[in-house]
Protein backbone atom coordinates (compact mmCIF):
# COMPACT_ATOMS: atom_id res chain seq x y z
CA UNK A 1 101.56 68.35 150.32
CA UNK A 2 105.16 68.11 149.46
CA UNK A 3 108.46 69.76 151.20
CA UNK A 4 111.46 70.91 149.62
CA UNK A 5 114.49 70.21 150.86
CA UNK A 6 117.31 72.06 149.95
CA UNK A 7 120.98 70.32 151.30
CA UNK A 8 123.87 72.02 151.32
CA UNK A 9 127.43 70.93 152.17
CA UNK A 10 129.32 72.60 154.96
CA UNK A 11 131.97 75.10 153.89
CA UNK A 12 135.68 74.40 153.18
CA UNK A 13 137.78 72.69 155.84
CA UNK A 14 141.34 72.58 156.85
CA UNK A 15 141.59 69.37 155.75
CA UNK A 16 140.32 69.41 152.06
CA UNK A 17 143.34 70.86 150.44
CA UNK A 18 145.10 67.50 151.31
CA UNK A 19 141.51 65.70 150.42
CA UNK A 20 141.91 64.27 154.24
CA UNK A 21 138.76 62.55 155.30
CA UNK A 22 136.93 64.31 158.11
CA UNK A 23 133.69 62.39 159.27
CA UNK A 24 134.06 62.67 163.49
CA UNK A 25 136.79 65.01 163.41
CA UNK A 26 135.85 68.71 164.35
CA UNK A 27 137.41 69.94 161.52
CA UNK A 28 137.73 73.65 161.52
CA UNK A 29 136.59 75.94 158.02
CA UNK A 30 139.03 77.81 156.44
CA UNK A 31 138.72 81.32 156.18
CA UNK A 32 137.36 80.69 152.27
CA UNK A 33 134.68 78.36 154.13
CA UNK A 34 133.68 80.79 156.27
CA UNK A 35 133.19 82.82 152.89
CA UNK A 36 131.56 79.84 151.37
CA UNK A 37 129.21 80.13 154.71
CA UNK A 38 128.55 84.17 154.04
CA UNK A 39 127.70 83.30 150.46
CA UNK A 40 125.33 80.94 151.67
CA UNK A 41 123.72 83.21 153.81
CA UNK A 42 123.00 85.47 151.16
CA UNK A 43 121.68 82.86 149.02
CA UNK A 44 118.97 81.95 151.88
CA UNK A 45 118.61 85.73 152.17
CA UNK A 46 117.84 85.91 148.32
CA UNK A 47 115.81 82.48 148.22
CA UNK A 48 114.06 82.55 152.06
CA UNK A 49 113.39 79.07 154.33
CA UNK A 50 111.06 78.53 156.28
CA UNK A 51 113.53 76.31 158.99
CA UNK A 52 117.10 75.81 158.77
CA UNK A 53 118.48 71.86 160.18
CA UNK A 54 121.98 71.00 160.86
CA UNK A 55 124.43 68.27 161.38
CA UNK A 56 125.60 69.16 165.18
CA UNK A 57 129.39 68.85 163.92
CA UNK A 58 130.48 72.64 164.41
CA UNK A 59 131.77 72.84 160.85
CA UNK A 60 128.12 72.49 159.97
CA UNK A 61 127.06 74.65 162.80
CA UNK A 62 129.02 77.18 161.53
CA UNK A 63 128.47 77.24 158.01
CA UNK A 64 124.48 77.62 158.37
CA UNK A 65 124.87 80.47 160.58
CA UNK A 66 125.00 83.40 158.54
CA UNK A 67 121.86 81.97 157.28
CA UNK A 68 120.24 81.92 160.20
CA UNK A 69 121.08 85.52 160.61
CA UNK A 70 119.96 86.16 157.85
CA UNK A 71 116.63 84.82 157.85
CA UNK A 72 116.11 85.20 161.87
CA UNK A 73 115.85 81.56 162.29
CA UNK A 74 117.01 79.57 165.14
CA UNK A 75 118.65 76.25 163.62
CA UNK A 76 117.68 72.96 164.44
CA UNK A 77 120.15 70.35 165.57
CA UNK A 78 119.61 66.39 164.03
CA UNK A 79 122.65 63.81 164.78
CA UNK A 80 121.75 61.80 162.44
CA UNK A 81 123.07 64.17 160.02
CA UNK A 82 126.49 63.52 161.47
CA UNK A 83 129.21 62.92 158.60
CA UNK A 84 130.07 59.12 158.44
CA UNK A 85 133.32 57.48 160.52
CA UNK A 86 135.74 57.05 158.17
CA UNK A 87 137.32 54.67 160.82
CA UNK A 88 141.21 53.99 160.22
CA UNK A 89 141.36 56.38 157.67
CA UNK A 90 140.00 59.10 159.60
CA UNK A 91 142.49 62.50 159.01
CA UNK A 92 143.98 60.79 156.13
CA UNK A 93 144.07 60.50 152.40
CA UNK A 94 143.33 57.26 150.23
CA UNK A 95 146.70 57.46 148.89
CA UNK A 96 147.81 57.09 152.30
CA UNK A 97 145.89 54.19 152.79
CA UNK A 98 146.49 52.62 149.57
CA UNK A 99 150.20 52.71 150.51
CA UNK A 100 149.63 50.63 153.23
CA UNK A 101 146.87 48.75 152.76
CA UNK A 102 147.01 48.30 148.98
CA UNK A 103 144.25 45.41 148.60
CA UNK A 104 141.52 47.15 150.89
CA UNK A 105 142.06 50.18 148.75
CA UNK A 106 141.45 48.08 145.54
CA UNK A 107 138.31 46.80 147.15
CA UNK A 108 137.22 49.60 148.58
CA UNK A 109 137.33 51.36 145.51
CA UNK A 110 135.34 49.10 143.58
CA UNK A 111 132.84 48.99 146.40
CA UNK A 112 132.50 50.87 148.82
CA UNK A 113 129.89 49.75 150.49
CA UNK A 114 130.57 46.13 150.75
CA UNK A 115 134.25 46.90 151.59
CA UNK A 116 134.46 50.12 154.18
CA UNK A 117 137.67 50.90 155.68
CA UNK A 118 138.15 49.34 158.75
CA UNK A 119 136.43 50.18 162.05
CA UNK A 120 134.38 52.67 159.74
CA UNK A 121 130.76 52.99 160.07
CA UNK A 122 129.06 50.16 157.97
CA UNK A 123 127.71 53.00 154.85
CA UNK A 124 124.49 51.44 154.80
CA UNK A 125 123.81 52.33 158.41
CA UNK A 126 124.73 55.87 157.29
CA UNK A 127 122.12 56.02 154.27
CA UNK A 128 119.38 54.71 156.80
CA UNK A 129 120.06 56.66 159.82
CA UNK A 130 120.59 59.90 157.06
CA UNK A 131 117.65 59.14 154.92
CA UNK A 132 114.95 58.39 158.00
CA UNK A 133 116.57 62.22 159.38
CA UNK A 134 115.21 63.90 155.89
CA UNK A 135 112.21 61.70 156.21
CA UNK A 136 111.34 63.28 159.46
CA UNK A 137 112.27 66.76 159.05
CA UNK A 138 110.13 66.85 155.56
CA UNK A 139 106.99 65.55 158.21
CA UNK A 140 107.75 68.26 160.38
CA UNK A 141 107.42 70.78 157.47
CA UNK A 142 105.03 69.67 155.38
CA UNK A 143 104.53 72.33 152.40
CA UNK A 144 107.72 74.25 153.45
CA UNK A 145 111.43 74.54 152.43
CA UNK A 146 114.32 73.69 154.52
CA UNK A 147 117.55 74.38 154.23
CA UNK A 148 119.78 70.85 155.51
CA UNK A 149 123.43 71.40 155.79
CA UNK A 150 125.10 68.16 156.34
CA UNK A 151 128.22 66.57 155.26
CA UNK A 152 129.26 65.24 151.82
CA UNK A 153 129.50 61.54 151.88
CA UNK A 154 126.44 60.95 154.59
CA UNK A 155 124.52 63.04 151.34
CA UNK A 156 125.94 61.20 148.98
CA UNK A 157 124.72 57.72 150.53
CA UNK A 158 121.55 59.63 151.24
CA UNK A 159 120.50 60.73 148.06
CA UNK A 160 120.82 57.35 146.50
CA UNK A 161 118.71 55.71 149.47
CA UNK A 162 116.02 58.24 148.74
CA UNK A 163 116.34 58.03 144.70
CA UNK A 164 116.58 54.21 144.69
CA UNK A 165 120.33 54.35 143.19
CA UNK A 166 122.37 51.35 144.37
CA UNK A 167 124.48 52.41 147.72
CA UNK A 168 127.86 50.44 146.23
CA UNK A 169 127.49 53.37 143.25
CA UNK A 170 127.74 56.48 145.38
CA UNK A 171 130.83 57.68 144.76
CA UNK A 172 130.62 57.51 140.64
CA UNK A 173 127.01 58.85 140.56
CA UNK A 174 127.41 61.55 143.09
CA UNK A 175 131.45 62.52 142.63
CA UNK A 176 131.31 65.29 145.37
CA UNK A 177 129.05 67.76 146.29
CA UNK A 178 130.32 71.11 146.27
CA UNK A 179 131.06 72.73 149.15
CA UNK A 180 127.85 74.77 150.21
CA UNK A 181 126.39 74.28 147.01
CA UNK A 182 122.85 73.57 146.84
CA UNK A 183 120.81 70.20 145.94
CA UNK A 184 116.84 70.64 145.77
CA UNK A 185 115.17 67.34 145.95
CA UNK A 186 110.98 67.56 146.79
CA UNK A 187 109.74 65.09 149.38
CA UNK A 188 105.87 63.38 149.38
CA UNK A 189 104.75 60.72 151.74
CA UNK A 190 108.63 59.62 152.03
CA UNK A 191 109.09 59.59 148.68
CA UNK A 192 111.69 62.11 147.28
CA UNK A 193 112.32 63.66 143.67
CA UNK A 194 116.05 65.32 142.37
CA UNK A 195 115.15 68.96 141.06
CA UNK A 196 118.89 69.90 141.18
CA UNK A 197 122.23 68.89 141.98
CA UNK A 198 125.33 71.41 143.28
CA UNK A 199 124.04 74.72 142.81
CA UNK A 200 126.70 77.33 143.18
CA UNK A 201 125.05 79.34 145.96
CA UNK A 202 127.48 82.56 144.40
């Protein structure tokens, strides 16, 4: 048997018009995320799940709800789906970094993995503890779909643990994922498979 997973990116935040980075910070949507978060809803209306998972950061929360309204299903809650800690650079930009910390930025940027910011989660943590949360939820719903809204760099790292892409290439294989677009990947025996990539859910 095999489960489809279908992750989706929480809606818009405050901080994305200034491309801040938001990993522990309860970030609130903007009122075009909590659009983003309708739209989705009547995607999963249009295209039903069997179960709905969820980061437990509210912006996540939030933008699975209509969703879950929509379908009458009560979402589950997984912390490992928690966006990364972005550490020092947590409510800023790179730019803002780079002006300070010009070297780290140069290394960071040509790996990413191997050179985190500092006092940021080590990214390889993030693709374990995010890829053995997928691993598990596709167990507990073997045969069905499930709709996983998460965060956009903890499913970056994720989908190259589960497709075998080097970690240090997330960021140029996976640019960004869309805000609540959709990402279908199929799941067997731990084993996953990329059917799509950033859906528009409109």
């Amino acid at each position: 048997m095999t489960t489809t997973l279908l992750l989706a990116r929480h809606g818009q935040t405050v901080w994305h018009a200034e491309n801040r980075y938001a990993g522990v910070s309860d970030v609130a949507l903007t009122e075009t995320g909590r659009a983003q978060a309708e739209a989705l809803g009547r995607w999963a209306a249009a295209h039903p799940v069997d179960a709905i998972w969820t980061s437990p950061v509210s912006r996540a929360v939030i933008t699975a709800d209509p969703a879950c309204r929509a379908l009458g299903l009560t979402p589950h809650r997984e912390p490992d789906l928690r966006e990364c800690d972005f550490g020092v650079v947590e409510g800023r930009t790179l730019a803002e970094f780079a002006a300070e910390h010009p070297k780290a930025a140069e290394a960071f940027r040509a790996d990413p993995v191997a050179h985190p910011f500092p006092g940021a989660e080590d990214p390889r943590a993030a693709a374990e503890r995010g890829a053995a949360a997928l691993r598990r939820i596709a167990a507990a719903h073997d045969g069905e779909r499930v709709l996983v809204v998460a965060h956009n760099t903890l499913l970056r790292l994720v989908l190259c643990d589960l497709l075998s892409i080097p970690l240090s290439e997330y960021r140029r294989v996976f640019p960004r994922l869309r805000n609540t677009a959709v990402s279908e990947i199929r799941m067997a025996r731990g084993a996953a498979a990329l059917l799509s990539l950033n859906v528009p859910c409109t």
